[in-house]
Protein backbone atom coordinates (compact mmCIF):
# COMPACT_ATOMS: atom_id res chain seq x y z
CA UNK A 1 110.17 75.72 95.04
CA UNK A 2 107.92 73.47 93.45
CA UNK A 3 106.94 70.91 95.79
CA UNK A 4 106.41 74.67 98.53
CA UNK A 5 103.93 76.05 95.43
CA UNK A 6 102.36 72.53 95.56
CA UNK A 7 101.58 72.96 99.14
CA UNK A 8 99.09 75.65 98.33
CA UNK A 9 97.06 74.15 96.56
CA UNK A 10 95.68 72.36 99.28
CA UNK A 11 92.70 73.71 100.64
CA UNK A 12 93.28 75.64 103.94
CA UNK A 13 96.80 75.90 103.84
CA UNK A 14 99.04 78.97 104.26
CA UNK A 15 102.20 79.48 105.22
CA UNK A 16 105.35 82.07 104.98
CA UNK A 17 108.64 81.28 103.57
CA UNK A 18 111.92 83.05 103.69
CA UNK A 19 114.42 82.64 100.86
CA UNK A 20 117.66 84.11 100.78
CA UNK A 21 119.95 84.62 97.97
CA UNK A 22 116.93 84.53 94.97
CA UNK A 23 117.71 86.54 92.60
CA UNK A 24 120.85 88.93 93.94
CA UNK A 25 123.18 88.05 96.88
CA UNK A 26 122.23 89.10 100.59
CA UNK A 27 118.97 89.52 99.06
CA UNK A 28 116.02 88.28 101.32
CA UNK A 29 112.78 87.40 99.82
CA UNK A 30 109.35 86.77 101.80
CA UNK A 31 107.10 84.66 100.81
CA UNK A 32 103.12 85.21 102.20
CA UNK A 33 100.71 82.98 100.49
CA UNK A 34 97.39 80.74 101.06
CA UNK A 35 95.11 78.31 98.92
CA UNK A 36 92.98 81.42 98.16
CA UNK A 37 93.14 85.07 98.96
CA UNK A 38 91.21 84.35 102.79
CA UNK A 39 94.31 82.28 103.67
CA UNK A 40 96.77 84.59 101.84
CA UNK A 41 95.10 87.05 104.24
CA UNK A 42 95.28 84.95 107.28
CA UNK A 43 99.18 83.74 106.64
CA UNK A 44 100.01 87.76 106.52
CA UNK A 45 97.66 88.51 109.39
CA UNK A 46 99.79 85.56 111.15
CA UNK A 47 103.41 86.24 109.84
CA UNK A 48 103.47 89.81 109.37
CA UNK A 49 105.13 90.18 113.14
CA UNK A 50 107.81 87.75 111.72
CA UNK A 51 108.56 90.25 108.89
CA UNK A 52 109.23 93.42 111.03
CA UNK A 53 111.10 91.78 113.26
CA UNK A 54 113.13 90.63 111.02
């Protein structure tokens, strides 16, 4: 997870991740974050489709 966090910090990046299995089995886990809270915003604005759906 690491190396994903490091992506972040990068200016202009966002991006959502889906993790399975985290902390309890069958568990899914979604991950919406940017390089500030404008990206954050954008990256939900862009995935939040993704998360319904799913």
């Amino acid at each position: 997870m690491n190396r994903e966090q490091n992506r972040f910090r990068e200016k202009g990046n966002r991006k959502m991740y889906v993790k399975t299995n985290v902390w309890t089995r069958g568990q899914v886990v979604f991950v919406i974050a940017g390089s500030d809270r404008y990206e954050t915003q954008r990256a939900h604005e862009e995935s939040r489709g993704g998360v319904v759906s799913r």
